[in-house]
Protein backbone atom coordinates (compact mmCIF):
# COMPACT_ATOMS: atom_id res chain seq x y z
CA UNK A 1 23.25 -11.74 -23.60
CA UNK A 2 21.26 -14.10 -25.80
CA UNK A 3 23.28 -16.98 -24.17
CA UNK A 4 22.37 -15.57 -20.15
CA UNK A 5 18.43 -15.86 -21.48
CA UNK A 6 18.75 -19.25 -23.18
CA UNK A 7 20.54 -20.40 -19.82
CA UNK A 8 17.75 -18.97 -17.76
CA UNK A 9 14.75 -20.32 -20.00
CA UNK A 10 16.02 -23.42 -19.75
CA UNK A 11 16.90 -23.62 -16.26
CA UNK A 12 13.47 -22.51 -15.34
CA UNK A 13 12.35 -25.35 -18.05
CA UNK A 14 13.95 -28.04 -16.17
CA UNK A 15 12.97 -26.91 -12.84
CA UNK A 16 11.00 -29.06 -10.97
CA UNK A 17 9.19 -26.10 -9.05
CA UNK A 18 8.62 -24.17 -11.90
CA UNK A 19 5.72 -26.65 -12.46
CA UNK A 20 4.33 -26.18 -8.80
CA UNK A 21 2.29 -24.93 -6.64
CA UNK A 22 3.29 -21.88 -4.96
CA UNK A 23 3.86 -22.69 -1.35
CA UNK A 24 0.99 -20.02 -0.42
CA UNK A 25 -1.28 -21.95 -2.85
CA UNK A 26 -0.33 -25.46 -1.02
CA UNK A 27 -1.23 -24.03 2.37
CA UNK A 28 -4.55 -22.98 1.16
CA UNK A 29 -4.76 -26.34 -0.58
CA UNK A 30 -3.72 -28.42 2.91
CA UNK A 31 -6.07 -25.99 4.89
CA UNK A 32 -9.29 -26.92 2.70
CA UNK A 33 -7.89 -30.60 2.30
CA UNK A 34 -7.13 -30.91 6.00
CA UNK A 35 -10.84 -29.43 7.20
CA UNK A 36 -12.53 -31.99 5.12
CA UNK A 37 -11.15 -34.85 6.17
CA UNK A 38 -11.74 -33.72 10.51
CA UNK A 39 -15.15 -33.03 9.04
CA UNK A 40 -15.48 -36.66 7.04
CA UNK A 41 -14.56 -37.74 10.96
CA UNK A 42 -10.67 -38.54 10.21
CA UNK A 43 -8.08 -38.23 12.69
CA UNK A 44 -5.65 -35.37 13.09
CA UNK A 45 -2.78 -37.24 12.24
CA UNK A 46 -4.28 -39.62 9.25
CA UNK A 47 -6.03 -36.02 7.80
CA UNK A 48 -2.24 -34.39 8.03
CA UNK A 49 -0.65 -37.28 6.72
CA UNK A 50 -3.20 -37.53 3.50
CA UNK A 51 -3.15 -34.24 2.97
CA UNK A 52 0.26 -33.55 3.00
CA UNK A 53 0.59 -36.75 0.53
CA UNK A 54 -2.16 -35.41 -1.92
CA UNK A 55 -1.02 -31.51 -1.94
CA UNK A 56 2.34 -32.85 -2.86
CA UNK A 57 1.28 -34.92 -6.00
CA UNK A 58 -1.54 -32.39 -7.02
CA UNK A 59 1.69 -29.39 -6.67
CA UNK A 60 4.22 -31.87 -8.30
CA UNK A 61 1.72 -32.06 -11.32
CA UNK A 62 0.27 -28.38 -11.86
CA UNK A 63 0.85 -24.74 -11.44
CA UNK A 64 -1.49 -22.51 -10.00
CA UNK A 65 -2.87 -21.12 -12.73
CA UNK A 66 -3.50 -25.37 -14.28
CA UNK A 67 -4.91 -26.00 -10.92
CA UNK A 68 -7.06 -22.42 -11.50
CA UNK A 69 -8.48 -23.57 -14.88
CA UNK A 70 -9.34 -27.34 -12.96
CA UNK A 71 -11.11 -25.44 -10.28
CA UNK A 72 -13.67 -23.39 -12.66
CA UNK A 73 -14.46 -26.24 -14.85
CA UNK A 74 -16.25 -27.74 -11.55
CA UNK A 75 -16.25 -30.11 -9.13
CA UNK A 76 -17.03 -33.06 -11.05
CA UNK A 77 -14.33 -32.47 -13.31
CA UNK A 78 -12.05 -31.41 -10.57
CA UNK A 79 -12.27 -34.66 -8.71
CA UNK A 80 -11.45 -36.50 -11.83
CA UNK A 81 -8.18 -34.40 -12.61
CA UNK A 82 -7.24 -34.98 -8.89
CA UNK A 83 -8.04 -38.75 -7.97
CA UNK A 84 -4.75 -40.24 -9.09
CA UNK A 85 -3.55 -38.54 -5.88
CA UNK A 86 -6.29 -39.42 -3.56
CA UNK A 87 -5.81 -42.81 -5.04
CA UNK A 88 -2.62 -43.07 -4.29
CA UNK A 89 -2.39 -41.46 -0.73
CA UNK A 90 -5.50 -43.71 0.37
CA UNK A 91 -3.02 -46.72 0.08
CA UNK A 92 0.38 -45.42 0.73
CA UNK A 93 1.75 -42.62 3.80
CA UNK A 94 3.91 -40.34 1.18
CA UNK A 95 4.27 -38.68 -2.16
CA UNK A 96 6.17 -40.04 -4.76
């Protein structure tokens, strides 16, 4: 038994989505991402391809609750927690 739970706490330690975004979390995400940039005056396709591109770093680096605690701090300190991926999606199409 105690080796089944060490197997399991590790494999959900090593698991690259354990550290995401739950997919309902990304589509809210995309949806509020995607809005601002047709409001900014962005095309469909550059808004989907950004947004796609940043919701994909920002789930790649936090959970939803980490994303949660980001949110209530502000929107100044928001911004600065998630520019590395506007950064990078401003220059380049996709994710790393």
């Amino acid at each position: 038994m105690k080796k089944l739970l060490a197997i399991t706490v590790l494999g959900i330690l090593f698991c690259n989505t354990s550290f995401a975004l739950s997919p309902e979390r990304e589509r809210i995400e995309y949806d509020v991402c995607y809005d601002g940039m047709l409001e900014n005056g962005n095309t469909k396709a550059r808004s989907k391809e950004y947004c796609i591109c940043s919701v994909t770093m920002i789930s790649n680096k936090y959970t939803d609750a980490k994303l949660d605690e980001i949110v209530y701090k502000g929107w100044d300190y928001m911004m600065k927690k998630i520019k590395f991926a506007s950064d990078y999606c401003n220059k380049n199409r996709y994710a790393k």
